[in-house]
Protein backbone atom coordinates (compact mmCIF):
# COMPACT_ATOMS: atom_id res chain seq x y z
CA UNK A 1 83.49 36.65 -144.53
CA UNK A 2 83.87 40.13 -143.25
CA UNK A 3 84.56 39.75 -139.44
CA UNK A 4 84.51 43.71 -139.31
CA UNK A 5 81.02 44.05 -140.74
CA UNK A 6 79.90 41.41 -138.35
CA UNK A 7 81.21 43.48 -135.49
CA UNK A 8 79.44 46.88 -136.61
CA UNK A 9 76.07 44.73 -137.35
CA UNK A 10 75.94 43.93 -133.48
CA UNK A 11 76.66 47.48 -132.34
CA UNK A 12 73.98 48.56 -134.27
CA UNK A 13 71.53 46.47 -132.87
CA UNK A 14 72.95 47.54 -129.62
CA UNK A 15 72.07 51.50 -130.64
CA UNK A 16 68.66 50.47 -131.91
CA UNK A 17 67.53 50.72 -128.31
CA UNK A 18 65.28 53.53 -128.07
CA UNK A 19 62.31 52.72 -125.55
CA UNK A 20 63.00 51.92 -121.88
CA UNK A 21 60.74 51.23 -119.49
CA UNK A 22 61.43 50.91 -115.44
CA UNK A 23 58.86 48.75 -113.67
CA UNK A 24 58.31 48.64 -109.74
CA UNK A 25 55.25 47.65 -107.75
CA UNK A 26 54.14 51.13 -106.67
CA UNK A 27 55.77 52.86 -109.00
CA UNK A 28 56.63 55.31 -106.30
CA UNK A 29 60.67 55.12 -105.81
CA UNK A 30 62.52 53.01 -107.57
CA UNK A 31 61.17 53.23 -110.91
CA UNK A 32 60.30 57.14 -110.23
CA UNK A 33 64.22 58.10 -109.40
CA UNK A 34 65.00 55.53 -112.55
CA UNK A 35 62.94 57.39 -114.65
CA UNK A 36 64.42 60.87 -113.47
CA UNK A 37 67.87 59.98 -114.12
CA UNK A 38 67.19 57.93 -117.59
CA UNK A 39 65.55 61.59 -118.55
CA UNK A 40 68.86 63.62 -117.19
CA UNK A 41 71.47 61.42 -118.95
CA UNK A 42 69.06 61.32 -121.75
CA UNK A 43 69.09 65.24 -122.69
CA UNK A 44 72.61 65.60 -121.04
CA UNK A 45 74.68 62.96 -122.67
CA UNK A 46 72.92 60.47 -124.82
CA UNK A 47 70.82 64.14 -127.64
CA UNK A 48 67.61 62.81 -126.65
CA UNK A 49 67.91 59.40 -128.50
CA UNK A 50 65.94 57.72 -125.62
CA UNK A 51 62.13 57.31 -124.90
CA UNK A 52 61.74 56.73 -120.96
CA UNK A 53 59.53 55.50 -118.98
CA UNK A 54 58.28 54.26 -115.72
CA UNK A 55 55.05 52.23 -114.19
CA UNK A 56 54.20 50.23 -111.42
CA UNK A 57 51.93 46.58 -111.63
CA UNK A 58 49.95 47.96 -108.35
CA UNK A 59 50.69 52.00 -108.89
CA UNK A 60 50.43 53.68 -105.29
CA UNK A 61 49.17 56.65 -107.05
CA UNK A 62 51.79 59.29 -105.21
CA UNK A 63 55.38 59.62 -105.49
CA UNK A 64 57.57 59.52 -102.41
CA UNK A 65 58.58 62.34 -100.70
CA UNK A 66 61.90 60.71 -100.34
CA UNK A 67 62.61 59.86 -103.92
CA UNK A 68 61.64 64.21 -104.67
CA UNK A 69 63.48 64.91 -102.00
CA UNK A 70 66.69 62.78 -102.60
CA UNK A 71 66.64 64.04 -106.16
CA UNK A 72 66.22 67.11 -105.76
CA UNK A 73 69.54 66.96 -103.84
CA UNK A 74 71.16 66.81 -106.62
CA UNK A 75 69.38 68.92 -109.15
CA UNK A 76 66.95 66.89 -110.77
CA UNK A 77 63.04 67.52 -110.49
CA UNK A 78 60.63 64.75 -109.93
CA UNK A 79 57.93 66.58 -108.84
CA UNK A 80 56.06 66.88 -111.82
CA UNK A 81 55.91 62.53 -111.90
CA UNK A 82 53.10 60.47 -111.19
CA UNK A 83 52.73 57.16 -109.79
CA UNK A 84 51.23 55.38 -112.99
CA UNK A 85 50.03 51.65 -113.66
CA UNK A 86 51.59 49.97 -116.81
CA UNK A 87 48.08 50.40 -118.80
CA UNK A 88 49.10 53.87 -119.32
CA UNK A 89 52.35 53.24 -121.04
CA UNK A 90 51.83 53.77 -124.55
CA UNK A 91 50.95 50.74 -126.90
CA UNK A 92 54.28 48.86 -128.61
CA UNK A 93 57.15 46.62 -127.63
CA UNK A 94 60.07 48.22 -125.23
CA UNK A 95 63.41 47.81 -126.31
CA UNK A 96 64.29 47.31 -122.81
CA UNK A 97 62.35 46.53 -119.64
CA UNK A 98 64.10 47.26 -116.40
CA UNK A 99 62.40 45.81 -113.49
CA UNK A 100 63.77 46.99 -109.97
CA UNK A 101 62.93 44.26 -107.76
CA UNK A 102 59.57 43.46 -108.19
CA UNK A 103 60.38 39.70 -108.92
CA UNK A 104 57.30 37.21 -110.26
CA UNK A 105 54.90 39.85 -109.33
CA UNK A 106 56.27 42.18 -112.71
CA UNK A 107 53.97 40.92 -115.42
CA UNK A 108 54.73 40.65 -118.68
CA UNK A 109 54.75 43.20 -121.05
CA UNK A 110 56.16 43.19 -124.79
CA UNK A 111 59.67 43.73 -124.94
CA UNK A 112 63.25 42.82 -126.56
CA UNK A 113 65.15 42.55 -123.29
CA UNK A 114 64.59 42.38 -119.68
CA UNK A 115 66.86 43.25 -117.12
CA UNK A 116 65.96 42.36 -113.34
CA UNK A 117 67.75 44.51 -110.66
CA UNK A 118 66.76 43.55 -107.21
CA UNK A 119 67.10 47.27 -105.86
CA UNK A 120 65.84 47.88 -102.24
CA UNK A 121 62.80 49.65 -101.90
CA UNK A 122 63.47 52.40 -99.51
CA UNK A 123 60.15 53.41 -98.52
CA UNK A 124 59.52 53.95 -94.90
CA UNK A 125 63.04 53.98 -94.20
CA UNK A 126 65.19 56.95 -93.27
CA UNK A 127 66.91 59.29 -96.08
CA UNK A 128 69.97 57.95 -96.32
CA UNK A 129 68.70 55.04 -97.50
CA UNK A 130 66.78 57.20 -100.51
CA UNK A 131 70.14 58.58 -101.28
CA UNK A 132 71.89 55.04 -101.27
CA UNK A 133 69.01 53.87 -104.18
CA UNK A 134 69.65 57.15 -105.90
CA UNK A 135 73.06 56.84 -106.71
CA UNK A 136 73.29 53.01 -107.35
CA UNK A 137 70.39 53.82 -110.16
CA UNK A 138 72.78 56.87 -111.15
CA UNK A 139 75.54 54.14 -112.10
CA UNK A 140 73.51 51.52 -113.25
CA UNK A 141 71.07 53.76 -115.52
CA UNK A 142 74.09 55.80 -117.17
CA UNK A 143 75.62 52.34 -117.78
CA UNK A 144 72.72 50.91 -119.37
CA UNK A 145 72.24 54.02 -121.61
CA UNK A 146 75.97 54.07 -122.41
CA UNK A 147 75.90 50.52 -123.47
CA UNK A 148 72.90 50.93 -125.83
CA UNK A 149 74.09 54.56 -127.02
């Protein structure tokens, strides 16, 4: 047996990961700042290989001023995202489904691999809270993408 060919079959199941989808309640935050920095790391480091997404299972149907605001900090525009429910996501299974603290209410929707990251949600609390949410997504999204790259 050829241990070696083993070993590349796996990492290419690993780069087969092309659709990601962040889920939150509202769909407003979390999942909105997830989205924005998937989409950044997508174009800059990862040529596009990536289809991202975001949706909420009770969209609030506006994006935090916060979540702009925080990213915008740093250079990336959110403004042009809407709060959406996860009826609009386009039809097919997600390679990965990232849920961002939503818990048992996150229903289920077709995918290969979940991932549950209890992130805070910082609406209604002060900026520097926004900021804190963006950069642990910055770490954990980049790591994620690097992983399935």
């Amino acid at each position: 047996m050829n241990y070696l060919n083993i070993e590349n079959e796996k990492d290419t199941d690993k780069k087969k990961v092309r659709k990601i989808l962040f889920v939150c309640l509202g769909n407003s935050c979390r999942s909105q700042i997830s989205e924005g920095w998937a989409n950044y790391f997508n174009e800059k480091e990862f040529n596009s290989e990536f289809t991202i997404y975001s949706a909420g299972t009770h969209p609030a149907g506006w994006v935090a001023e916060g979540a702009v605001e925080s990213m915008k900090e740093i250079g990336i525009d959110i403004s042009h995202q809407y709060s959406k429910h996860l009826e609009e996501i386009p039809e097919g299974e997600t390679d990965l489904l990232v849920t961002l603290g939503c818990g048992v209410e996150c229903p289920w929707y077709p995918h290969k691999k979940m991932i549950d990251w209890e992130i805070e949600d910082p609406v209604g609390q002060p900026m520097e809270k926004f900021r804190e949410v963006r950069d642990i997504l910055k770490d954990k999204i980049f790591n994620l993408m690097n992983e399935y790259y």
